[in-house]
PDB file of N, CA and C in Angstrom:
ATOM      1  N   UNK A   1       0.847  -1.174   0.000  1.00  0.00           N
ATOM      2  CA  UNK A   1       0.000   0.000   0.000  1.00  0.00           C
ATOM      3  C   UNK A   1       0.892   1.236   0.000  1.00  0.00           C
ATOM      4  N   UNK A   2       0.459   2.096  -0.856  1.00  0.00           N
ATOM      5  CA  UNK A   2       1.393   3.450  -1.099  1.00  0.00           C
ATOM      6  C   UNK A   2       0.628   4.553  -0.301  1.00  0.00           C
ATOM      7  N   UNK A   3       1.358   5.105   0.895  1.00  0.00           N
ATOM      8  CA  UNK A   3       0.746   6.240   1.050  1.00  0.00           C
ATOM      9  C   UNK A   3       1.280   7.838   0.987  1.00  0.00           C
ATOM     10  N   UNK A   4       0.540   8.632   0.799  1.00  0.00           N
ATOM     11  CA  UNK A   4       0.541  10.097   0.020  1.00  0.00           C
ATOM     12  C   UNK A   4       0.421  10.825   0.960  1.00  0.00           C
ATOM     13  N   UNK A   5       1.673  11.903   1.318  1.00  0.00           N
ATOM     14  CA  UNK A   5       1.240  12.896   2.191  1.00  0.00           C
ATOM     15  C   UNK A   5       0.647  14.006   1.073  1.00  0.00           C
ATOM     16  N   UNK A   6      -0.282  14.757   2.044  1.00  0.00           N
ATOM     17  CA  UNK A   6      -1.649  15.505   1.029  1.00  0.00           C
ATOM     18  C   UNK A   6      -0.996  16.994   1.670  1.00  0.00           C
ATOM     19  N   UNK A   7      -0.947  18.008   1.286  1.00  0.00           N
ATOM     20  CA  UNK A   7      -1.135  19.146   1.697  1.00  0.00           C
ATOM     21  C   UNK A   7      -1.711  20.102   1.659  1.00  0.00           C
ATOM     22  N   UNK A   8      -2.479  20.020   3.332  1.00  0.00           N
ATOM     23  CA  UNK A   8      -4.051  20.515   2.728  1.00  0.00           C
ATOM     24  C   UNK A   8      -4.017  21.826   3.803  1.00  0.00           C
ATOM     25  N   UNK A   9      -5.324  22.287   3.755  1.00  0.00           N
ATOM     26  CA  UNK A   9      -5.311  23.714   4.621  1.00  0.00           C
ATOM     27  C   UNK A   9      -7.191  23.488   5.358  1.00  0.00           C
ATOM     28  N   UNK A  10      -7.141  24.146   6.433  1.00  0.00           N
ATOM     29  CA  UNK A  10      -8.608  24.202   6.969  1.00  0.00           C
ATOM     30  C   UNK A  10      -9.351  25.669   6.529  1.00  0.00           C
ATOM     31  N   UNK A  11     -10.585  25.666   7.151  1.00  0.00           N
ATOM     32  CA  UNK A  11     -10.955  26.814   6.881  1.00  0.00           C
ATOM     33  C   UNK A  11     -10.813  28.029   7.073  1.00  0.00           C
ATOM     34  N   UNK A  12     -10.260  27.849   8.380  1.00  0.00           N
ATOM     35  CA  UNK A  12      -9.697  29.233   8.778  1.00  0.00           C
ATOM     36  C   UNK A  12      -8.186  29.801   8.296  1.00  0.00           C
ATOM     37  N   UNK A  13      -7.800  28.382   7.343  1.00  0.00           N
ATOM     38  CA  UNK A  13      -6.601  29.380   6.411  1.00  0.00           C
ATOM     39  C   UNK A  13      -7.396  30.114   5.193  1.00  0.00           C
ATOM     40  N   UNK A  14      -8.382  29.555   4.950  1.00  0.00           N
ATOM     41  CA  UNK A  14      -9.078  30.384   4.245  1.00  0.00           C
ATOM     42  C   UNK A  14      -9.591  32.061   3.985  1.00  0.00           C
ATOM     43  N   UNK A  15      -9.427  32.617   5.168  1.00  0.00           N
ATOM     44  CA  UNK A  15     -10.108  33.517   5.680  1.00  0.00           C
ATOM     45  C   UNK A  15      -8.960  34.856   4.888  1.00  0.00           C
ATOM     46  N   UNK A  16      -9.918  35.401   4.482  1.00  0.00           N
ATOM     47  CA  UNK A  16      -9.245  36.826   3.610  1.00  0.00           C
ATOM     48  C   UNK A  16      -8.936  36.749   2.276  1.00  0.00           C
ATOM     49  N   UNK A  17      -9.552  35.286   1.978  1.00  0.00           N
ATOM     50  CA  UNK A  17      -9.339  34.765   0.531  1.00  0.00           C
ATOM     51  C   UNK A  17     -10.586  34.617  -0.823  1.00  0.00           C
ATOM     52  N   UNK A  18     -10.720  35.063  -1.453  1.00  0.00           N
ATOM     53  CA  UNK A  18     -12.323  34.956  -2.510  1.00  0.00           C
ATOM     54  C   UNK A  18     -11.691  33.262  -2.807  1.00  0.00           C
ATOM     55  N   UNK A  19     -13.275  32.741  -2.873  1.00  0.00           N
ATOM     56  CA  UNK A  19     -12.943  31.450  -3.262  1.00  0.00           C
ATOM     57  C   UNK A  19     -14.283  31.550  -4.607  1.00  0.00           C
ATOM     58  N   UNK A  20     -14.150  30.537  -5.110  1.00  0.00           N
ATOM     59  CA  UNK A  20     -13.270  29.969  -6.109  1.00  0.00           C
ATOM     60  C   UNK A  20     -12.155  31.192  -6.468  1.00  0.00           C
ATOM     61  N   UNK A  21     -10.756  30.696  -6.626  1.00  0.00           N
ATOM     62  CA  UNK A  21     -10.037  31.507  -6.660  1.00  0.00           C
ATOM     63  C   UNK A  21      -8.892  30.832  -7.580  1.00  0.00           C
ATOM     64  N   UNK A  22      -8.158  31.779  -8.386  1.00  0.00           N
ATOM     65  CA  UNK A  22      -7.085  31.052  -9.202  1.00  0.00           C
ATOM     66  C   UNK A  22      -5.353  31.457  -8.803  1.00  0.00           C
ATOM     67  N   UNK A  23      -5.541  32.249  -7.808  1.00  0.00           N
ATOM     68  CA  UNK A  23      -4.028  32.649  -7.157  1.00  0.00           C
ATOM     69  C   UNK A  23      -3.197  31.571  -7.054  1.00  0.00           C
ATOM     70  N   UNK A  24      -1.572  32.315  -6.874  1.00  0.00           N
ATOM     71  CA  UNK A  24      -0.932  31.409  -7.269  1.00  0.00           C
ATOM     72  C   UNK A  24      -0.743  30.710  -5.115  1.00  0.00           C
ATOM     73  N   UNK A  25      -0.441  29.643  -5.109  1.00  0.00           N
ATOM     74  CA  UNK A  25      -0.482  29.385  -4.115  1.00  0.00           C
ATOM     75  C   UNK A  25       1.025  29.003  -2.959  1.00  0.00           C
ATOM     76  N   UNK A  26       1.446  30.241  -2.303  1.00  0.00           N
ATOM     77  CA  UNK A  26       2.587  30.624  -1.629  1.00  0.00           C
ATOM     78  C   UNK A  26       2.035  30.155  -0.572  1.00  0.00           C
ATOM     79  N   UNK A  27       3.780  29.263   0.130  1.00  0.00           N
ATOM     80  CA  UNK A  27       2.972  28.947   1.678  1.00  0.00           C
ATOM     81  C   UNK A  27       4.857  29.486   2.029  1.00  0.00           C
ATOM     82  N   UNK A  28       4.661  29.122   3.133  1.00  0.00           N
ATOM     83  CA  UNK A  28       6.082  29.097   4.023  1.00  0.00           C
ATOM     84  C   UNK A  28       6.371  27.419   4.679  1.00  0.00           C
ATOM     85  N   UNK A  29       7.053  27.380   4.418  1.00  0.00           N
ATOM     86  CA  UNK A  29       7.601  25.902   4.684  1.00  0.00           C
ATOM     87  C   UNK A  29       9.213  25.511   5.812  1.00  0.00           C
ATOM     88  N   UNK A  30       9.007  24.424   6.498  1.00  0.00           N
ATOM     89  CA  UNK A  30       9.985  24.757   7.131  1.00  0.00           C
ATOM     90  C   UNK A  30      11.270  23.130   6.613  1.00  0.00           C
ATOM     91  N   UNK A  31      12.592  24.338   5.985  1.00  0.00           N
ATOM     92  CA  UNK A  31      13.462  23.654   5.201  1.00  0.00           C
ATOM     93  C   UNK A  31      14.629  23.639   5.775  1.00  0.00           C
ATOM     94  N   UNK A  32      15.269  22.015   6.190  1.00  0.00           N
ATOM     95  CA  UNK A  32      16.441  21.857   6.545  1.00  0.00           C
ATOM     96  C   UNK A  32      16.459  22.983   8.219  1.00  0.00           C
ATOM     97  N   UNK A  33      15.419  23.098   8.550  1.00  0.00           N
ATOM     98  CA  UNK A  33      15.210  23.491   9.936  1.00  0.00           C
ATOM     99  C   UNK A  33      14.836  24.832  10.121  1.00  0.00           C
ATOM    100  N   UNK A  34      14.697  25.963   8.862  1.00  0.00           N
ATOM    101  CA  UNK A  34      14.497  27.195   8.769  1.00  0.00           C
ATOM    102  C   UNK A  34      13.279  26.981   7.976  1.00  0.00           C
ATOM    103  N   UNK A  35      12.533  28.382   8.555  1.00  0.00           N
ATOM    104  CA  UNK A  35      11.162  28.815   8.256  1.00  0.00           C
ATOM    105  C   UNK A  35      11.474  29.563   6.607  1.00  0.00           C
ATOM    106  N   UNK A  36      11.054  28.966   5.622  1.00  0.00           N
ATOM    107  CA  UNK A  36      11.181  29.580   4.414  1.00  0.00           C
ATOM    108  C   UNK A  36       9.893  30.197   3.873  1.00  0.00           C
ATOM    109  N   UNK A  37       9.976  31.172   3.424  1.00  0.00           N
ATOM    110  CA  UNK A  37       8.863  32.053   3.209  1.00  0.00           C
ATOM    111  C   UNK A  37       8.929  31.837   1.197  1.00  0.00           C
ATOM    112  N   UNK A  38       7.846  32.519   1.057  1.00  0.00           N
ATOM    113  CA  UNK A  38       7.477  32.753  -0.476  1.00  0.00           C
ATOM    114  C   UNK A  38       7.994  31.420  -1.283  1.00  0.00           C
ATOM    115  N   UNK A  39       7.248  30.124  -0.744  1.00  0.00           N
ATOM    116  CA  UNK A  39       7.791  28.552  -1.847  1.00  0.00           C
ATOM    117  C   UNK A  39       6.421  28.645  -2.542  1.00  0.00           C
ATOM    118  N   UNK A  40       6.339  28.586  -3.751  1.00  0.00           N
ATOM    119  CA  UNK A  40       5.473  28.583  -4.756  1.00  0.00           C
ATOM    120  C   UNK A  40       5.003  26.774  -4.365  1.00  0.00           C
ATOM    121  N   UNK A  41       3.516  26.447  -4.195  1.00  0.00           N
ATOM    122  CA  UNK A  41       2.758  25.026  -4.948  1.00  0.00           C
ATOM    123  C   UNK A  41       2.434  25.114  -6.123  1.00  0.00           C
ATOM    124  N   UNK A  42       3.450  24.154  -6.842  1.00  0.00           N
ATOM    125  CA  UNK A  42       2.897  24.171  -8.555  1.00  0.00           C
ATOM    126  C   UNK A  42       2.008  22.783  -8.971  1.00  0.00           C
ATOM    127  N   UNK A  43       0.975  23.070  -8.827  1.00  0.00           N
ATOM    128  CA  UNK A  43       0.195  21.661  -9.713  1.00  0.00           C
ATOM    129  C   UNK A  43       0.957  21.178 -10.652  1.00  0.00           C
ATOM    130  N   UNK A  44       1.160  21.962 -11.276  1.00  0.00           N
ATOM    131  CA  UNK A  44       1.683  21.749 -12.847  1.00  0.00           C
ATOM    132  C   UNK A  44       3.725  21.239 -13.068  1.00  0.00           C
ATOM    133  N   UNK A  45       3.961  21.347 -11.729  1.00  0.00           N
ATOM    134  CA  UNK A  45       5.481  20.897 -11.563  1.00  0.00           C
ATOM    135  C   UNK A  45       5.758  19.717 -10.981  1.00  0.00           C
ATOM    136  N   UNK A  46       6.845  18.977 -11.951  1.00  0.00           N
ATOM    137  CA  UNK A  46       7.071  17.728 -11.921  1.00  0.00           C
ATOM    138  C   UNK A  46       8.188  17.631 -11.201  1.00  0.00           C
ATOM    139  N   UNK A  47       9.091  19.156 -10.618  1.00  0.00           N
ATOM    140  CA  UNK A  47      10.493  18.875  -9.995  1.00  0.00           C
ATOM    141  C   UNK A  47       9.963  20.026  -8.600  1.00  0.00           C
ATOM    142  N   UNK A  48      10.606  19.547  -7.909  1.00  0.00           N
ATOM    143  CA  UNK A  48      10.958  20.530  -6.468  1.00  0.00           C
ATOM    144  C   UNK A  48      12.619  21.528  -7.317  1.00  0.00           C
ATOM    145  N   UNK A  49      11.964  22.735  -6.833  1.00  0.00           N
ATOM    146  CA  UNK A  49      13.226  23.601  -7.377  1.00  0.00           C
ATOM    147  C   UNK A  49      13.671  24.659  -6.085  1.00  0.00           C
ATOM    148  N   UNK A  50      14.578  24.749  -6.227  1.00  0.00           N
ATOM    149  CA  UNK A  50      15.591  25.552  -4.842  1.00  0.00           C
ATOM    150  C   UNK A  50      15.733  26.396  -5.913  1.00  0.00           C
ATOM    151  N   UNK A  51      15.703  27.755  -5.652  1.00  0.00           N
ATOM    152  CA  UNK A  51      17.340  28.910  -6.414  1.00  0.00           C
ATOM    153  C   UNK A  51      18.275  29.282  -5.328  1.00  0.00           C
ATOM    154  N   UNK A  52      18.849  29.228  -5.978  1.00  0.00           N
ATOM    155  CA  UNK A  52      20.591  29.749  -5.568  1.00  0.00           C
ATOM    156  C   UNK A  52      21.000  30.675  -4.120  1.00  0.00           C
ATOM    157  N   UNK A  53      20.184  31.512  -4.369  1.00  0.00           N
ATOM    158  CA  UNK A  53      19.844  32.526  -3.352  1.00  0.00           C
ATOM    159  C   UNK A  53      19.422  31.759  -2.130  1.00  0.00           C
ATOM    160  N   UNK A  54      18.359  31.169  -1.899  1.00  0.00           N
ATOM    161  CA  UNK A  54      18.065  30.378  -0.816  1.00  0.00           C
ATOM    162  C   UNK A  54      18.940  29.201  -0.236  1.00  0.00           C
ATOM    163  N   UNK A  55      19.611  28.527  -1.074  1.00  0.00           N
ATOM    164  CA  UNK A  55      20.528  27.747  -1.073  1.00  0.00           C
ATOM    165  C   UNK A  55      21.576  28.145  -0.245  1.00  0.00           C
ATOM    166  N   UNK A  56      22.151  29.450  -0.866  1.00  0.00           N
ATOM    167  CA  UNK A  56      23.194  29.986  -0.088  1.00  0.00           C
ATOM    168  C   UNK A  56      22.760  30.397   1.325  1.00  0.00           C
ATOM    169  N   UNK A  57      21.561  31.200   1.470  1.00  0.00           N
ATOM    170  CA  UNK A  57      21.239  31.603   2.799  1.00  0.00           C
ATOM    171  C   UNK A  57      20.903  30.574   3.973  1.00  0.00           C
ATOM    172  N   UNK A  58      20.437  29.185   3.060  1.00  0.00           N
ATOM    173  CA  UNK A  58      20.765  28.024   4.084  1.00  0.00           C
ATOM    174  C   UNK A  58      22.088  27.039   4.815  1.00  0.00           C
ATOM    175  N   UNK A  59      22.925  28.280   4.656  1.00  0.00           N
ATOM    176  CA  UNK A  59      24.317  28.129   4.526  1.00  0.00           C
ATOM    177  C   UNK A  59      25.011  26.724   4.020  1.00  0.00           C
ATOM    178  N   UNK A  60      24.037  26.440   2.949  1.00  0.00           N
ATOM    179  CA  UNK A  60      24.610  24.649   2.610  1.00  0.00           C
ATOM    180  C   UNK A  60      26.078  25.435   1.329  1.00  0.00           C
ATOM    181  N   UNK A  61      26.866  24.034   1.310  1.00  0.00           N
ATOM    182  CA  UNK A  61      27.989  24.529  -0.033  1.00  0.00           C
ATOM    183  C   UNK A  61      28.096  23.657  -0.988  1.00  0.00           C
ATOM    184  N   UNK A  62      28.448  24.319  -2.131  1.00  0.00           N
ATOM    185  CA  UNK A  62      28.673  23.563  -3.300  1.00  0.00           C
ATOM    186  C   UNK A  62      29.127  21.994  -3.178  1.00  0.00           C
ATOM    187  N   UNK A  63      29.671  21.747  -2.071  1.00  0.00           N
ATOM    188  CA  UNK A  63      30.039  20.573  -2.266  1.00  0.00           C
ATOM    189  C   UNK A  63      28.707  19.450  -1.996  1.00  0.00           C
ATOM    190  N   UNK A  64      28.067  20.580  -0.842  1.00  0.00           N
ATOM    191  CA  UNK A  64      26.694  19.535  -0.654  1.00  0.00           C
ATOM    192  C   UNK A  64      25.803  18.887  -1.400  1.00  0.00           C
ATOM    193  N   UNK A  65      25.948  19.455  -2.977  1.00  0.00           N
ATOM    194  CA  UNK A  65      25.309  18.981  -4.176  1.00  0.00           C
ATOM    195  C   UNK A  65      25.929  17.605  -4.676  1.00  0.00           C
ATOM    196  N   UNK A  66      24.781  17.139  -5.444  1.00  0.00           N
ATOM    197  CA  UNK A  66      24.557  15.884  -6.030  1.00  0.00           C
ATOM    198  C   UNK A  66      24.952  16.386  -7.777  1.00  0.00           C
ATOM    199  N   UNK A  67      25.477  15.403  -8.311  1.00  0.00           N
ATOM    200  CA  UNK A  67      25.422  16.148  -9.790  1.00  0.00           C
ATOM    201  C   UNK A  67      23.702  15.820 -10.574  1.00  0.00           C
ATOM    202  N   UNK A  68      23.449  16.731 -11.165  1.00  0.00           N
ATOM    203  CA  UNK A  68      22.040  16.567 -12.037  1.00  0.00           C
ATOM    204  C   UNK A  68      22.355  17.203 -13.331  1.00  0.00           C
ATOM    205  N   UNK A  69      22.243  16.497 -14.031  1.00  0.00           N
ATOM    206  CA  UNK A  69      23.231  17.116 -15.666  1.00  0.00           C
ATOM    207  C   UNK A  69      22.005  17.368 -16.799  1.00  0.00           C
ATOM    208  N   UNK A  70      20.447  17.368 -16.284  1.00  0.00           N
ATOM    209  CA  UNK A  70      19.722  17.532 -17.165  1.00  0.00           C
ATOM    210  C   UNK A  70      18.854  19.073 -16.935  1.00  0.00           C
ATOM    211  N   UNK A  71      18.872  19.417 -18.251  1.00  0.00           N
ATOM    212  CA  UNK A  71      18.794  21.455 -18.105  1.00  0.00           C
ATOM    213  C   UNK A  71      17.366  21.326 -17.736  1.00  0.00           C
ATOM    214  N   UNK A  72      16.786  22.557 -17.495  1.00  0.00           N
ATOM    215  CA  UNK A  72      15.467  22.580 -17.367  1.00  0.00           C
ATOM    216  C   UNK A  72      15.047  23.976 -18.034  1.00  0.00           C
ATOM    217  N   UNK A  73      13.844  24.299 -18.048  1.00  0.00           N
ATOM    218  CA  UNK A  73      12.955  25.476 -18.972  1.00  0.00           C
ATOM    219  C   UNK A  73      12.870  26.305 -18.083  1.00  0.00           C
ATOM    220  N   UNK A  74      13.151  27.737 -17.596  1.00  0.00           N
ATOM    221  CA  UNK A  74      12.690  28.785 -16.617  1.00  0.00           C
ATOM    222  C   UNK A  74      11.525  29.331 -16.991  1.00  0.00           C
ATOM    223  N   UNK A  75      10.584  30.162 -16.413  1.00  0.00           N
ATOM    224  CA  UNK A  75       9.719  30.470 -16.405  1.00  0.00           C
ATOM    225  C   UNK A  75       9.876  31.483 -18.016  1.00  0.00           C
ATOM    226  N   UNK A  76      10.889  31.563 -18.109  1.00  0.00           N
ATOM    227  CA  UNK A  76      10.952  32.906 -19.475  1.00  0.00           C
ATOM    228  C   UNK A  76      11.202  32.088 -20.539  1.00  0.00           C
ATOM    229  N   UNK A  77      11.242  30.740 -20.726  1.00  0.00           N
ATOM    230  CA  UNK A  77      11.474  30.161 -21.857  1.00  0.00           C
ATOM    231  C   UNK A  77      12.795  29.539 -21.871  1.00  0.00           C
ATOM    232  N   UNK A  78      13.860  29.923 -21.254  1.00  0.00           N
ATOM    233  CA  UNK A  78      15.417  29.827 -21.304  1.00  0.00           C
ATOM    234  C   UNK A  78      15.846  28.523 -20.845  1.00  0.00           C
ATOM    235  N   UNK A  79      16.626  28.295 -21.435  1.00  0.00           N
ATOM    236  CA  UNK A  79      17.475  26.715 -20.653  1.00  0.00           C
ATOM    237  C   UNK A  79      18.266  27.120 -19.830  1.00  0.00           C
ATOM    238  N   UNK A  80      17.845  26.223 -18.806  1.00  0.00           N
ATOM    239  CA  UNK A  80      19.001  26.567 -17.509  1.00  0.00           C
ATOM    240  C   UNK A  80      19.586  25.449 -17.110  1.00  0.00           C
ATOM    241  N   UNK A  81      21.207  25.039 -16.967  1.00  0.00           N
ATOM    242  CA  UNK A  81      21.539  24.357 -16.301  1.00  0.00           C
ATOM    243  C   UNK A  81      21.864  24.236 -15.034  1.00  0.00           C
ATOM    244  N   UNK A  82      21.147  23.481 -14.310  1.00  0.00           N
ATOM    245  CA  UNK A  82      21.015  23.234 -12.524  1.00  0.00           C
ATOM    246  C   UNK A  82      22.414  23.286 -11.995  1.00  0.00           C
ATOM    247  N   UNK A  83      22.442  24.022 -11.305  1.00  0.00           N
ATOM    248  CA  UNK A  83      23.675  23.514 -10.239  1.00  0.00           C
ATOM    249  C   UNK A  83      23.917  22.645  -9.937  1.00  0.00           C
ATOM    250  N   UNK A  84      22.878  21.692  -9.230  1.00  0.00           N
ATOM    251  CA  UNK A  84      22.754  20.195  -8.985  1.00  0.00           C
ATOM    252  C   UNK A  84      21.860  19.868  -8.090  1.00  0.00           C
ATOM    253  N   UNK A  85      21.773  18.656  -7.334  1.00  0.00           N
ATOM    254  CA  UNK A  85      20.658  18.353  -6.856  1.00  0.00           C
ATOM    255  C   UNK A  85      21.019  18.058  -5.619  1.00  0.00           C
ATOM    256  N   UNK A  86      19.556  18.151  -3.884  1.00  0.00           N
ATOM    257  CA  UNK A  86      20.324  18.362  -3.055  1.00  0.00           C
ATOM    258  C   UNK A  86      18.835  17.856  -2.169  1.00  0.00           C
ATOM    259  N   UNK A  87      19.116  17.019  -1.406  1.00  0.00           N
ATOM    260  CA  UNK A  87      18.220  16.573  -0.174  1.00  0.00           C
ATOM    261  C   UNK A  87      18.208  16.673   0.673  1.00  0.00           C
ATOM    262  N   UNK A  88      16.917  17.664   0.650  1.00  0.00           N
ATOM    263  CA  UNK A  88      16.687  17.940   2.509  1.00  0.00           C
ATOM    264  C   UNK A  88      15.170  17.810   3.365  1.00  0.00           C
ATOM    265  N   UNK A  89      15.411  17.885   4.532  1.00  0.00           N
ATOM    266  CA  UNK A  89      14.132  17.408   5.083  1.00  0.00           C
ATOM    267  C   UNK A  89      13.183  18.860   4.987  1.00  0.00           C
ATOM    268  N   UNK A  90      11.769  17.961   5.057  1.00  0.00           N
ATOM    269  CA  UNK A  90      10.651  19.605   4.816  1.00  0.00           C
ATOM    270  C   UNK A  90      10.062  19.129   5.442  1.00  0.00           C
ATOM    271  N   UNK A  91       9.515  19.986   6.303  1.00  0.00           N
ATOM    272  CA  UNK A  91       8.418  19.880   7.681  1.00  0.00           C
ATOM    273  C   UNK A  91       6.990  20.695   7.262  1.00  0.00           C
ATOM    274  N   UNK A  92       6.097  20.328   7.195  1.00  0.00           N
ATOM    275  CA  UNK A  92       4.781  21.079   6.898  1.00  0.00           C
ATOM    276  C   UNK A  92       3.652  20.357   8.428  1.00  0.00           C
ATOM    277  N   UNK A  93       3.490  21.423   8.919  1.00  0.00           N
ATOM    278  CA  UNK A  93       2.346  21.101   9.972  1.00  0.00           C
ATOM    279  C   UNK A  93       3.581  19.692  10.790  1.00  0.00           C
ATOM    280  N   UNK A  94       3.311  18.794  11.285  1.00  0.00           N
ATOM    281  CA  UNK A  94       3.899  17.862  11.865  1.00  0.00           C
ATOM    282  C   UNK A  94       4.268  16.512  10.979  1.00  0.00           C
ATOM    283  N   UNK A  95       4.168  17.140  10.240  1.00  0.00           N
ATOM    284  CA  UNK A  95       5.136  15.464   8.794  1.00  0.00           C
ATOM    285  C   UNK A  95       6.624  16.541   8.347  1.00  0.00           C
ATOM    286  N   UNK A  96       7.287  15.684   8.186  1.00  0.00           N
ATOM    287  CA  UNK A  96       8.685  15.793   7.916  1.00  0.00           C
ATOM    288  C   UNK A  96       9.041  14.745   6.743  1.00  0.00           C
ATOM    289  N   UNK A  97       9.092  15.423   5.441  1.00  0.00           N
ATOM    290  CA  UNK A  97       9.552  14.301   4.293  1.00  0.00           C
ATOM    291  C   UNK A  97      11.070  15.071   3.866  1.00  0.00           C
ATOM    292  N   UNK A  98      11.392  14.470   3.278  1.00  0.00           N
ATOM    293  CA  UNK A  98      12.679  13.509   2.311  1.00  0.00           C
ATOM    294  C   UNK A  98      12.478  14.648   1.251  1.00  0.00           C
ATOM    295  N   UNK A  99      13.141  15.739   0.524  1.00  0.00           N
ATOM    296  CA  UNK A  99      12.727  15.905  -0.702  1.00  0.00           C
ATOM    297  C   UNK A  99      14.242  16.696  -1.807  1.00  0.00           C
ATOM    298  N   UNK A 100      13.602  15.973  -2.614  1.00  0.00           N
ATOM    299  CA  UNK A 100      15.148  16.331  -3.600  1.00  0.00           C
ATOM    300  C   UNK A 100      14.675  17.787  -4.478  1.00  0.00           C
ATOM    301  N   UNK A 101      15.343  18.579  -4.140  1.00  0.00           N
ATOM    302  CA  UNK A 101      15.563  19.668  -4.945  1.00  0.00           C
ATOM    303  C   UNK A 101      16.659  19.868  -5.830  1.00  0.00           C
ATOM    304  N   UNK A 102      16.091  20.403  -7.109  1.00  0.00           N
ATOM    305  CA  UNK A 102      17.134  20.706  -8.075  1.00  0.00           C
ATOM    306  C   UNK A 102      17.662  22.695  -7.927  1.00  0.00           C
ATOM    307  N   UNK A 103      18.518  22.821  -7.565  1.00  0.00           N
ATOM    308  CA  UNK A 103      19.114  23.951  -7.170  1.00  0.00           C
ATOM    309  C   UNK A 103      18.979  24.630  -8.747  1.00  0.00           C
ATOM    310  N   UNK A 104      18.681  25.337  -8.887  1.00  0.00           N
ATOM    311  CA  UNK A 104      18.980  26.522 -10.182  1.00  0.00           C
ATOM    312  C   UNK A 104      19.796  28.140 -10.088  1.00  0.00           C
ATOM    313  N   UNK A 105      20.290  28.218 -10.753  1.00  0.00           N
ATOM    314  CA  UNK A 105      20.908  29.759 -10.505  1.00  0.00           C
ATOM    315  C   UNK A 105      20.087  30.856 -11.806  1.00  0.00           C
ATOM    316  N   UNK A 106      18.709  31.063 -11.013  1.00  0.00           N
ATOM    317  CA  UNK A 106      17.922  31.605 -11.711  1.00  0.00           C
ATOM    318  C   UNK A 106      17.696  32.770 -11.437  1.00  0.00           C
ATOM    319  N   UNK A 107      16.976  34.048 -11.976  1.00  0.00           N
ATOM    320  CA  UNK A 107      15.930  35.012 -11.115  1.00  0.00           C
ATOM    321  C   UNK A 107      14.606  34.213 -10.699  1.00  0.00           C
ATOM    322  N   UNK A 108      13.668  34.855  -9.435  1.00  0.00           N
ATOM    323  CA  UNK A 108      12.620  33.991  -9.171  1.00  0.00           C
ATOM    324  C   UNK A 108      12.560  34.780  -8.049  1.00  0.00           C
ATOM    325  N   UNK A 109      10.633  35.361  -8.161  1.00  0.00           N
ATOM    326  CA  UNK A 109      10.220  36.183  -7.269  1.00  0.00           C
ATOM    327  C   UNK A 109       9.777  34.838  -6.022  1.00  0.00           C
ATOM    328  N   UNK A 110       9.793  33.824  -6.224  1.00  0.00           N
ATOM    329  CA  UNK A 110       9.842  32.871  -4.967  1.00  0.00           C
ATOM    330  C   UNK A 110      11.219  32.138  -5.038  1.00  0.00           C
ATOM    331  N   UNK A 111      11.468  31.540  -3.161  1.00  0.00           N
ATOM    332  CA  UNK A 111      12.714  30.760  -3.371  1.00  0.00           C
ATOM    333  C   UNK A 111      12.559  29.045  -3.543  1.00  0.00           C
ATOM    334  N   UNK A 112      11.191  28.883  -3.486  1.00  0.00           N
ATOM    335  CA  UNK A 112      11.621  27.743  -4.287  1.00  0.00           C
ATOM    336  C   UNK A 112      10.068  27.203  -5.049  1.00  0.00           C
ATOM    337  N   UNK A 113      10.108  26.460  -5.255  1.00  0.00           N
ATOM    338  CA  UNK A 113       8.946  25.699  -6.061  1.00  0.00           C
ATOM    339  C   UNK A 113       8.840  24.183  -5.685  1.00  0.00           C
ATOM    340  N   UNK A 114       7.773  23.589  -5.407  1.00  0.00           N
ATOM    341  CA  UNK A 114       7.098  22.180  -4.888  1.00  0.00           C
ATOM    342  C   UNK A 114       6.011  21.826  -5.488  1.00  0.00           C
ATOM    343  N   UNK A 115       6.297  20.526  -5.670  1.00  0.00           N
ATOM    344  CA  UNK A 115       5.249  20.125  -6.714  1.00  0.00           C
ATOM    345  C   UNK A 115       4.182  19.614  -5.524  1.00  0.00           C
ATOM    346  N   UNK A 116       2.886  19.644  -6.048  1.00  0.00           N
ATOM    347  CA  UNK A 116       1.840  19.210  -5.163  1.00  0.00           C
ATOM    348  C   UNK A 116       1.292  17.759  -5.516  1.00  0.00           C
ATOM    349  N   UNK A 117       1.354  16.818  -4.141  1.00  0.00           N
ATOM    350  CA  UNK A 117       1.533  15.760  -4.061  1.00  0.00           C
ATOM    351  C   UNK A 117       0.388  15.148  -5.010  1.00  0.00           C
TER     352      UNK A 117
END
């Protein structure tokens, strides 16, 4: 049996929000033990993405990377090749998973991106 952590919200996260609603959906997440603010949920994303910026401020180092040698598409169309890839624990509400991020050295008005389970 496979089971799925879900990440869900109650009603009272609701509150100050028009529903049906198509916003993009920013939470704060807590990464490798720090409270990270502005992580984009992408339905539509098949990779967990770190940028660079956050990376560094989680004082991890280049060496802590994994190699990942396959480019990816930025939001502007552009090929980007990843820095590399890098696993760390993510805490949401009281679950703590496993998750591999591909580091990018991108621009990006969020620091990272998560795909929704």
């Amino acid at each position: 049996m496979e089971i799925r952590l879900v990440l869900s919200f109650l009603d009272k996260d609701k509150i100050g929000t028009i529903q049906p609603h198509d916003d993009a959906l920013v939470v704060m997440l807590r990464i490798e033990g720090y409270d990270v603010k502005r992580v984009l949920v992408d339905q539509g994303s098949g990779a967990e993405i770190m940028y660079l910026d956050l990376y560094r401020g989680l004082n991890l180092k280049p060496k802590d990377l994994t190699a990942y040698d396959s480019p990816l598409v930025s939001f502007n169309g552009k090929f980007v090749i990843p820095r590399g890839q890098i696993r760390l624990p993510v805490q949401t509400g009281s679950e703590v998973v496993e998750v591999d991020f591909i580091v990018m050295d991108a621009y990006s008005s969020y620091t990272a991106i998560v795909a929704r389970p």
